[in-house]
N, C-alpha and C. Protein backbone atom coordinates (compact mmCIF):
# COMPACT_ATOMS: atom_id res chain seq x y z
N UNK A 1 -16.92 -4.33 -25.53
CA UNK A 1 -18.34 -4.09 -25.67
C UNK A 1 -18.64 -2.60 -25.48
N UNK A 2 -20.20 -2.06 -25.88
CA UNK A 2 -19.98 -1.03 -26.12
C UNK A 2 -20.55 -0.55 -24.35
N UNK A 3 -20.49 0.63 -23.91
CA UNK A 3 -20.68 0.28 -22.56
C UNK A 3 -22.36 0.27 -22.41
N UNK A 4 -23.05 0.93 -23.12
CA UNK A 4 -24.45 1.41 -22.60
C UNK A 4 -25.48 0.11 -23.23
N UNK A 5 -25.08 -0.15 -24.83
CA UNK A 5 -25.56 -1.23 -25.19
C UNK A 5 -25.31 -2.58 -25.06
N UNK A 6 -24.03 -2.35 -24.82
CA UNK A 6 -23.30 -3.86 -24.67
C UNK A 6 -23.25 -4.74 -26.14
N UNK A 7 -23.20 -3.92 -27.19
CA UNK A 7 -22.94 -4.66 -28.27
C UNK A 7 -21.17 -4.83 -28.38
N UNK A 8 -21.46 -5.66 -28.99
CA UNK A 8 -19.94 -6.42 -29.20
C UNK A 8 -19.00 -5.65 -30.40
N UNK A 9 -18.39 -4.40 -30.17
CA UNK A 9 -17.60 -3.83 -31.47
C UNK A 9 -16.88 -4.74 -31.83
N UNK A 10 -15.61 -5.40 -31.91
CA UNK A 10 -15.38 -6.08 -33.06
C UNK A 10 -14.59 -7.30 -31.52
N UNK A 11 -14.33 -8.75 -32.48
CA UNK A 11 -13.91 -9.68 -31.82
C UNK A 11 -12.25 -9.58 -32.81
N UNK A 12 -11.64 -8.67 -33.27
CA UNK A 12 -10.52 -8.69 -34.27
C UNK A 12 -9.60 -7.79 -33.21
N UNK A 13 -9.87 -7.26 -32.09
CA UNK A 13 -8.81 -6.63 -31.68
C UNK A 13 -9.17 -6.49 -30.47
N UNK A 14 -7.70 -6.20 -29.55
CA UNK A 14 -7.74 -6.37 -28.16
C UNK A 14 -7.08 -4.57 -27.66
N UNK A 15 -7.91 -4.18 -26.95
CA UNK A 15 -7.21 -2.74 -26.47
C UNK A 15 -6.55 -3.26 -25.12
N UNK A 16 -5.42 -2.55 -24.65
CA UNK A 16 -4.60 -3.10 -23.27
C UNK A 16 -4.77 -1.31 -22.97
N UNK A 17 -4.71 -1.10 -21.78
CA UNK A 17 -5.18 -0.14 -21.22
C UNK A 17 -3.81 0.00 -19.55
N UNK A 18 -2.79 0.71 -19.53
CA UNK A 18 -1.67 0.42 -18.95
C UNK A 18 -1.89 1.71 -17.88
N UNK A 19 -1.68 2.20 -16.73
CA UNK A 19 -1.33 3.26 -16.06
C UNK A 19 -0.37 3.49 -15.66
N UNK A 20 0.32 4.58 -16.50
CA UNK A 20 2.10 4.66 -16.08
C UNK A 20 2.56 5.28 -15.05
N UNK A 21 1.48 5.59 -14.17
CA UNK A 21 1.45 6.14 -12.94
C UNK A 21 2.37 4.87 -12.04
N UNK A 22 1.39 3.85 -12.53
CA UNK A 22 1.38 3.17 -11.52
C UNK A 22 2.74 1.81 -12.29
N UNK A 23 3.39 2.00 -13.04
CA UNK A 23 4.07 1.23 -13.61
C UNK A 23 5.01 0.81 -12.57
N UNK A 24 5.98 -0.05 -12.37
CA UNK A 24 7.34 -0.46 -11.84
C UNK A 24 8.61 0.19 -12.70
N UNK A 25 9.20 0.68 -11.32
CA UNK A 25 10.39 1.55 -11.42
C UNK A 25 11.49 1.07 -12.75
N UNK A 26 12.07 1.97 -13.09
CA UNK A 26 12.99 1.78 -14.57
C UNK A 26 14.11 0.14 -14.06
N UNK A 27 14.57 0.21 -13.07
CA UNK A 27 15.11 -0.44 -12.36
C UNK A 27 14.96 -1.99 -12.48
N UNK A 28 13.85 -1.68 -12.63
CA UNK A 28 12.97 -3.40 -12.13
C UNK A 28 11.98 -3.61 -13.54
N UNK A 29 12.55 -2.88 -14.60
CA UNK A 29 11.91 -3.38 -15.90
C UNK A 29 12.38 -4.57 -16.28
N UNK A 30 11.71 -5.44 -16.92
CA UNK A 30 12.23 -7.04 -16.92
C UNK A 30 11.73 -7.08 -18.37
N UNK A 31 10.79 -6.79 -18.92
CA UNK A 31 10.83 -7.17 -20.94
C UNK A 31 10.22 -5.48 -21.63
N UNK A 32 10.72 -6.01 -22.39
CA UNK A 32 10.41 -5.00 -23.69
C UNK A 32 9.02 -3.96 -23.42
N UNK A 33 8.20 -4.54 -23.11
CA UNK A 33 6.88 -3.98 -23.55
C UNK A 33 6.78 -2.78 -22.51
N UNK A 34 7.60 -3.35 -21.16
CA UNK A 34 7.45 -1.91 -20.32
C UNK A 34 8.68 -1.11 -20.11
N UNK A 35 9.62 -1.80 -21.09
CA UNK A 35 10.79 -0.70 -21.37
C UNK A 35 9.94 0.43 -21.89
N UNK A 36 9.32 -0.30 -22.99
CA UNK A 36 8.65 1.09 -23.64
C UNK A 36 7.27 1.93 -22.93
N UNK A 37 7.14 1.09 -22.24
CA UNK A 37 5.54 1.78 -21.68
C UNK A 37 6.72 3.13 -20.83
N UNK A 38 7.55 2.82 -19.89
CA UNK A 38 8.60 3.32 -19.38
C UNK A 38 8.82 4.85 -19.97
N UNK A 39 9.35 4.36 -21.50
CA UNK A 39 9.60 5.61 -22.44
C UNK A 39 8.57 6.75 -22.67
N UNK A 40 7.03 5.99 -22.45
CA UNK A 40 5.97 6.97 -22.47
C UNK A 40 5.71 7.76 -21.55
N UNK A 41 5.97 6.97 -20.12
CA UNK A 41 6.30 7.74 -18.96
C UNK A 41 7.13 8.98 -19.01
N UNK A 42 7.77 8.93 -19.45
CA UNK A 42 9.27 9.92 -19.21
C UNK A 42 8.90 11.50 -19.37
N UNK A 43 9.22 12.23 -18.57
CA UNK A 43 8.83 13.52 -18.33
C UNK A 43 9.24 14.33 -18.64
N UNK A 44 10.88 13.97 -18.30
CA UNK A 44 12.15 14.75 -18.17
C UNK A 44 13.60 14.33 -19.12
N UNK A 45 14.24 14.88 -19.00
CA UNK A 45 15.60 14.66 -19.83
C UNK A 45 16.25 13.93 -18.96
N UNK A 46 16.40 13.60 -17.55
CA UNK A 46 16.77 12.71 -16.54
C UNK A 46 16.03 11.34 -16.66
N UNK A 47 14.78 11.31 -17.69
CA UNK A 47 14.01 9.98 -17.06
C UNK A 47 14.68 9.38 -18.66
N UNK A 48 14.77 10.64 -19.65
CA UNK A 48 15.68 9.37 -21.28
C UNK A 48 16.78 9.66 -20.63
N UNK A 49 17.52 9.77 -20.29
CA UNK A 49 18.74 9.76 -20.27
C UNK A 49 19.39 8.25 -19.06
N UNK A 50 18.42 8.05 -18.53
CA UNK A 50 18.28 6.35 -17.34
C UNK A 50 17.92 5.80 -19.11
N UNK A 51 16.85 6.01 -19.24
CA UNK A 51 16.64 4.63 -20.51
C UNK A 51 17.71 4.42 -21.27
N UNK A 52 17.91 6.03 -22.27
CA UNK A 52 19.36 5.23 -22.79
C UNK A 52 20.71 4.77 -22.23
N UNK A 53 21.01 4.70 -20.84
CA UNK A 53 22.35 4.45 -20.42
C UNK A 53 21.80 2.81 -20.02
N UNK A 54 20.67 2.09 -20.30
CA UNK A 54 20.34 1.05 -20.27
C UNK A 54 20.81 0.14 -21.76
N UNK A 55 21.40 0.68 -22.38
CA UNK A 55 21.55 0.37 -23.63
C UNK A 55 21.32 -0.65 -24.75
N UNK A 56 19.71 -0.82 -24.32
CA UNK A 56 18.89 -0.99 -25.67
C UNK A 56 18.76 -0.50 -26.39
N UNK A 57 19.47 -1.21 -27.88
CA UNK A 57 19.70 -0.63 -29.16
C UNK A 57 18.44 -0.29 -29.51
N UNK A 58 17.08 -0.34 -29.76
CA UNK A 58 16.09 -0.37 -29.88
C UNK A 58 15.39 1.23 -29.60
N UNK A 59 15.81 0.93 -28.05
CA UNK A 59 15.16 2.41 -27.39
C UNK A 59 16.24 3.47 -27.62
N UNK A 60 17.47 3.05 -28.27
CA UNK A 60 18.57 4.08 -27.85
C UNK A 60 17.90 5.03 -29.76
N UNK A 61 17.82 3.87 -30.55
CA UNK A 61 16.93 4.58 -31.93
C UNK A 61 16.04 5.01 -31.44
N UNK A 62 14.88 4.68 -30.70
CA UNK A 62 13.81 5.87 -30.54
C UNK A 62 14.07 6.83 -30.36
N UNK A 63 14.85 6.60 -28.92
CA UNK A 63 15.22 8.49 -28.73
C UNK A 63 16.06 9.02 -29.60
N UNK A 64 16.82 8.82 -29.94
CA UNK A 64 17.36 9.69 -31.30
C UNK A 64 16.21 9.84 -32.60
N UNK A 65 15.70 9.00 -32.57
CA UNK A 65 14.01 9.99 -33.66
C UNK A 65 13.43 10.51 -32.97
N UNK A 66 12.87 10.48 -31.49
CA UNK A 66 12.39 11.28 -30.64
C UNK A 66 12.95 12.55 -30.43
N UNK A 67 14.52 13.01 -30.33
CA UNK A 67 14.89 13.82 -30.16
C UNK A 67 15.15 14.74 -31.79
N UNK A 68 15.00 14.15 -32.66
CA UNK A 68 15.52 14.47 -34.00
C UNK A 68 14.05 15.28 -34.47
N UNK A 69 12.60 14.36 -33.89
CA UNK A 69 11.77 15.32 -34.29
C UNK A 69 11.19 16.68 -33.32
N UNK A 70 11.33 16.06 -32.16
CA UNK A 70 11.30 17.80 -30.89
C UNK A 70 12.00 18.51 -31.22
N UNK A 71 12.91 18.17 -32.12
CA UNK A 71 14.20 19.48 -32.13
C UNK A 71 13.58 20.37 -33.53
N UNK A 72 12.58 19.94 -33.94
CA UNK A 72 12.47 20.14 -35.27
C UNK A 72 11.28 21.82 -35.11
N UNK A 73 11.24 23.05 -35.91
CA UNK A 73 10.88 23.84 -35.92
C UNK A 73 9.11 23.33 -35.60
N UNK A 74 8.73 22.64 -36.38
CA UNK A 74 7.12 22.34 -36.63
C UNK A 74 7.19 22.02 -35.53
N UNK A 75 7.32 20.74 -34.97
CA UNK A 75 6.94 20.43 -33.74
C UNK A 75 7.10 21.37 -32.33
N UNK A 76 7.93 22.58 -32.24
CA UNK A 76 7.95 23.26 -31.66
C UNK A 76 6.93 23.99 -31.39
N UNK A 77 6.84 24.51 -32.78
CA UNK A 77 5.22 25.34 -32.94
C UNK A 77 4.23 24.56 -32.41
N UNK A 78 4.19 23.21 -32.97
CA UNK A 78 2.90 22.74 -32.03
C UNK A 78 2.47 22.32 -31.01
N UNK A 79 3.53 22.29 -30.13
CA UNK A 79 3.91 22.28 -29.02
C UNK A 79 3.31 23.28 -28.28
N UNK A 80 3.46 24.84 -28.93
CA UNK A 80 3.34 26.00 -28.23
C UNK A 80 1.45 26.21 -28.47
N UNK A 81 0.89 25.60 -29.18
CA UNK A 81 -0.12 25.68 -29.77
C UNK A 81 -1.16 25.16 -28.61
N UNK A 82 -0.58 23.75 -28.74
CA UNK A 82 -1.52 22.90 -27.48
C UNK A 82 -1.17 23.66 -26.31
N UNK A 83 -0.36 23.98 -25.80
CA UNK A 83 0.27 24.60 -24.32
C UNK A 83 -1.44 25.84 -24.53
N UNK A 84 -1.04 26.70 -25.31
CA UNK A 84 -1.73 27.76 -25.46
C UNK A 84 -3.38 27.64 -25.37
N UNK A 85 -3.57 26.44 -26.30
CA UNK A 85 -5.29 26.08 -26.31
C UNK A 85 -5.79 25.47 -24.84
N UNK A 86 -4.79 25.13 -24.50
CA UNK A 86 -4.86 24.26 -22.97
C UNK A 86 -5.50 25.61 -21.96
N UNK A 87 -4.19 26.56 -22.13
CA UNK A 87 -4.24 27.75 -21.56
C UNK A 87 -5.59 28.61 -21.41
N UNK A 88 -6.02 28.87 -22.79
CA UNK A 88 -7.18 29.51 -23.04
C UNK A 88 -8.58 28.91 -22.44
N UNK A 89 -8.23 28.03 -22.92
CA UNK A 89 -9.61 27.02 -22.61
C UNK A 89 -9.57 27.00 -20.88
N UNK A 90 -8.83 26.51 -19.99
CA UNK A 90 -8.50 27.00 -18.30
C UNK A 90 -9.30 28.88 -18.30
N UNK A 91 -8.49 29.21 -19.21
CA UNK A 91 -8.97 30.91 -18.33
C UNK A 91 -10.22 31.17 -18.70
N UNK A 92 -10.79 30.66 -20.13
CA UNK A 92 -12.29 31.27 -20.81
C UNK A 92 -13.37 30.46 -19.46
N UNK A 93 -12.66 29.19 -19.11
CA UNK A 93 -13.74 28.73 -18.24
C UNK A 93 -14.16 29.21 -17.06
N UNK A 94 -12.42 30.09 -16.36
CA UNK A 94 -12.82 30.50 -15.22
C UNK A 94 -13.15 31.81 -15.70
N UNK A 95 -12.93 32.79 -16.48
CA UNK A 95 -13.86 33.68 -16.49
C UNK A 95 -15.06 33.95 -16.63
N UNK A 96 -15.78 32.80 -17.17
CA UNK A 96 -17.36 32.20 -17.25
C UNK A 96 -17.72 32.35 -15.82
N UNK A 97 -16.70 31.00 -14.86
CA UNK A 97 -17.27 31.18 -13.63
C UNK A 97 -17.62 32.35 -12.69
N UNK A 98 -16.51 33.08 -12.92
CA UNK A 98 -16.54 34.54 -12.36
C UNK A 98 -17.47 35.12 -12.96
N UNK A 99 -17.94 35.39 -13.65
CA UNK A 99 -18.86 36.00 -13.95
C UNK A 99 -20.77 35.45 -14.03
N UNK A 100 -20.66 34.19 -13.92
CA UNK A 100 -21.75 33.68 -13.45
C UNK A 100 -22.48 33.49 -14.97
N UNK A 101 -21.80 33.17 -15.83
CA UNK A 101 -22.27 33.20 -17.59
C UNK A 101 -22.82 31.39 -17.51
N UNK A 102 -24.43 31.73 -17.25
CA UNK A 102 -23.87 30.05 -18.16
C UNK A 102 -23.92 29.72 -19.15
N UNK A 103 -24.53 30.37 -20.69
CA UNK A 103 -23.85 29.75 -21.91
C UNK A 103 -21.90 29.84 -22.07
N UNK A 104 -21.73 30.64 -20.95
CA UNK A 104 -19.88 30.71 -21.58
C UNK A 104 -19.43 29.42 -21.91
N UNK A 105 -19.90 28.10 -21.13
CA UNK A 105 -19.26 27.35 -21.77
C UNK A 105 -19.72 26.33 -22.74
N UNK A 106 -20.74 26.34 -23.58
CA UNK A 106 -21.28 26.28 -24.96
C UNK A 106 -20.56 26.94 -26.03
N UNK A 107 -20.48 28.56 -25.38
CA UNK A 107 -19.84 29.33 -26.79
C UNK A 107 -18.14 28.50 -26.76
N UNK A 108 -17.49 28.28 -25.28
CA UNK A 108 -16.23 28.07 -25.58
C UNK A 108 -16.08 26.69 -25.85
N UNK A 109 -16.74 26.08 -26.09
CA UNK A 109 -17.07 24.27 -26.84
C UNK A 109 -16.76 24.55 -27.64
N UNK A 110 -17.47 25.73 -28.83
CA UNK A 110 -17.43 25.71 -30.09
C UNK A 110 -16.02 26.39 -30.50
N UNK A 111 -15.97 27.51 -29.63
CA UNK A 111 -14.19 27.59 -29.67
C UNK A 111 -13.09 27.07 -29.21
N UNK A 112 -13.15 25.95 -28.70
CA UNK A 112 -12.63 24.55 -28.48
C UNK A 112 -12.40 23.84 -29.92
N UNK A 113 -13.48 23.63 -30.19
CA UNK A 113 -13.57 23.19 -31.30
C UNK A 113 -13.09 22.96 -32.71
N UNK A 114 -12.85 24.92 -32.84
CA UNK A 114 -12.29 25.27 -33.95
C UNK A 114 -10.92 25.09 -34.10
N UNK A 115 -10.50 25.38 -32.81
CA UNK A 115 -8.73 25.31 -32.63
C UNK A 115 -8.53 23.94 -32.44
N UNK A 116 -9.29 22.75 -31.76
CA UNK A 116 -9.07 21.46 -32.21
C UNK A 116 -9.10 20.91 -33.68
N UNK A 117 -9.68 21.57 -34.51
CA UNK A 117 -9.70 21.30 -35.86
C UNK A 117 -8.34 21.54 -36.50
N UNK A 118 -8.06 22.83 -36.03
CA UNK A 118 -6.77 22.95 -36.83
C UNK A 118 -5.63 22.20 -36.33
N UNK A 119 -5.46 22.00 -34.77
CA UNK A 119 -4.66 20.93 -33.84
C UNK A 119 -4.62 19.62 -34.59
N UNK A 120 -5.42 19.49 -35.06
CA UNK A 120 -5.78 18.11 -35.54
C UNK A 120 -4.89 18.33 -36.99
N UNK A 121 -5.13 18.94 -37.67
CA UNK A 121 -4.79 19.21 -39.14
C UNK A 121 -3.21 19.16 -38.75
N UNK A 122 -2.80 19.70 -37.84
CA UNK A 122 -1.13 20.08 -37.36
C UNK A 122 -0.91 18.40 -37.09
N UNK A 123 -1.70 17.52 -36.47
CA UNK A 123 -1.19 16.40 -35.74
C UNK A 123 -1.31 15.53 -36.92
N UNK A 124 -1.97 15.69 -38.24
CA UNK A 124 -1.77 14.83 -39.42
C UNK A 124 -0.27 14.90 -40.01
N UNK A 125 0.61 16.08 -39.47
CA UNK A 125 1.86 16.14 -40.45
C UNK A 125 2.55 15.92 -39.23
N UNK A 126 2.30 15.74 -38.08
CA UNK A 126 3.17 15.18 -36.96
C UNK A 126 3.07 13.42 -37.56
N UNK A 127 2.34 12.92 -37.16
CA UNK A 127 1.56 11.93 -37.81
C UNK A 127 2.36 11.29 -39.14
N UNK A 128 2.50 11.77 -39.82
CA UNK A 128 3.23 11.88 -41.30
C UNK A 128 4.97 12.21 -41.13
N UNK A 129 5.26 12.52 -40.03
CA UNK A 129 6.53 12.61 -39.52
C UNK A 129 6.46 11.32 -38.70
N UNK A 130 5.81 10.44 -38.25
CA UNK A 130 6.16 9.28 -37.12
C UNK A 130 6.48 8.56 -37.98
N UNK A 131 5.25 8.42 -38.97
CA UNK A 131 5.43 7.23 -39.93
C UNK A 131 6.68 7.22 -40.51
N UNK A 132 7.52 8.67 -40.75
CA UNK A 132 8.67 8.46 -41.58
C UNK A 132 10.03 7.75 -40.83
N UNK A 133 9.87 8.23 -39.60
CA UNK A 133 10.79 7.83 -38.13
C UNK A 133 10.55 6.19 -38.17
N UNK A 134 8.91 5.34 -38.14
CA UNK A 134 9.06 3.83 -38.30
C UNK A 134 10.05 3.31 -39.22
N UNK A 135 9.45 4.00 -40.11
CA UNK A 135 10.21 3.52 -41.51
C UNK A 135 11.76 3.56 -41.48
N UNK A 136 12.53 4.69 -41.29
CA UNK A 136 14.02 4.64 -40.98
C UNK A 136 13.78 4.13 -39.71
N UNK A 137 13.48 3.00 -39.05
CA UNK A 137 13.85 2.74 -37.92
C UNK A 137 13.82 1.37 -38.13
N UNK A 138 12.98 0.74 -39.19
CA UNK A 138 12.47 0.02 -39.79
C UNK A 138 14.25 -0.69 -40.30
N UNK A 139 14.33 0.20 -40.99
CA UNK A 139 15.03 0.12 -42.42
C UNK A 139 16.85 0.01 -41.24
N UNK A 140 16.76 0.63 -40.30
CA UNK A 140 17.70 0.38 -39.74
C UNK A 140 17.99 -0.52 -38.88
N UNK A 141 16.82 -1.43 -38.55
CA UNK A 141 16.96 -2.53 -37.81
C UNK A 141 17.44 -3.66 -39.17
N UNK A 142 17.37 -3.35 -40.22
CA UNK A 142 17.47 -4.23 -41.19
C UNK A 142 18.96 -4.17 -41.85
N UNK A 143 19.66 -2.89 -41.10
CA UNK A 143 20.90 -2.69 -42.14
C UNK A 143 20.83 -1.82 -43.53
N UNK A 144 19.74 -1.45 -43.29
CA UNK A 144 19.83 -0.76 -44.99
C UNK A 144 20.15 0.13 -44.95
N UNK A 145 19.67 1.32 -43.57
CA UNK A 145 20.21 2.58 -43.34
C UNK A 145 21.59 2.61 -42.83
């Protein structure tokens, strides 16, 4: 429902809403669904490297498309992109504060904004790279690859 009106958006789909904060240890994973919630967790090269020595064929293909597309030039770049907009956006705010500006952070909404636009445009060919990773992942649960 919607929260303020309480109209009913659709009765066709269910959102699950998980906190991987608060998940149970790799250890004490018992089905699928939080192997992978697990995988979303993962921080570090120590936290895939527990998943794959668990050796689910399944997750052991993710991370090898996982690692096949981080390794990849584009995703690097956009990597450095978000780090950076993250960055900017932290310092434009505290230099607002310091200085006692209060439109600074109106003007830096709109320059928020702009660099989310193009973030976004970058995350359509990330996006366009997952789909290709389902697909051979797809195709390799089937034997074809």
């Amino acid at each position: 429902m919607e929260v303020t009106t309480h109209e009913v958006l659709s009765d066709k789909m269910v959102l699950h809403f998980f906190e991987l904060l608060k998940l149970p240890s790799l250890d004490r994973v018992d089905n699928d669904r939080d192997l992978w919630l697990q995988l979303f967790r993962a921080e570090t090269e120590e936290d895939l490297q527990k998943i794959e020595k668990m050796g689910v064929p399944v997750m052991n293909q993710a991370l090898e498309a996982y690692r096949h597309v981080a390794a990849s030039d584009e995703f690097k770049v956009l990597e450095r992109m978000r780090s950076k907009a993250r960055h900017d956006e932290a310092q434009a705010l505290k230099n607002a504060e310091r200085r006692g500006e209060v439109r600074a952070n109106e003007k830096w909404q709109e320059v928020v904004a702009g660099k989310d636009a193009l973030i976004a445009d970058k995350d359509v060919l990330i996006a366009s790279r997952d789909t290709l990773i389902a697909e051979l992942l797809a195709r390799l649960d089937k034997g074809e690859a």
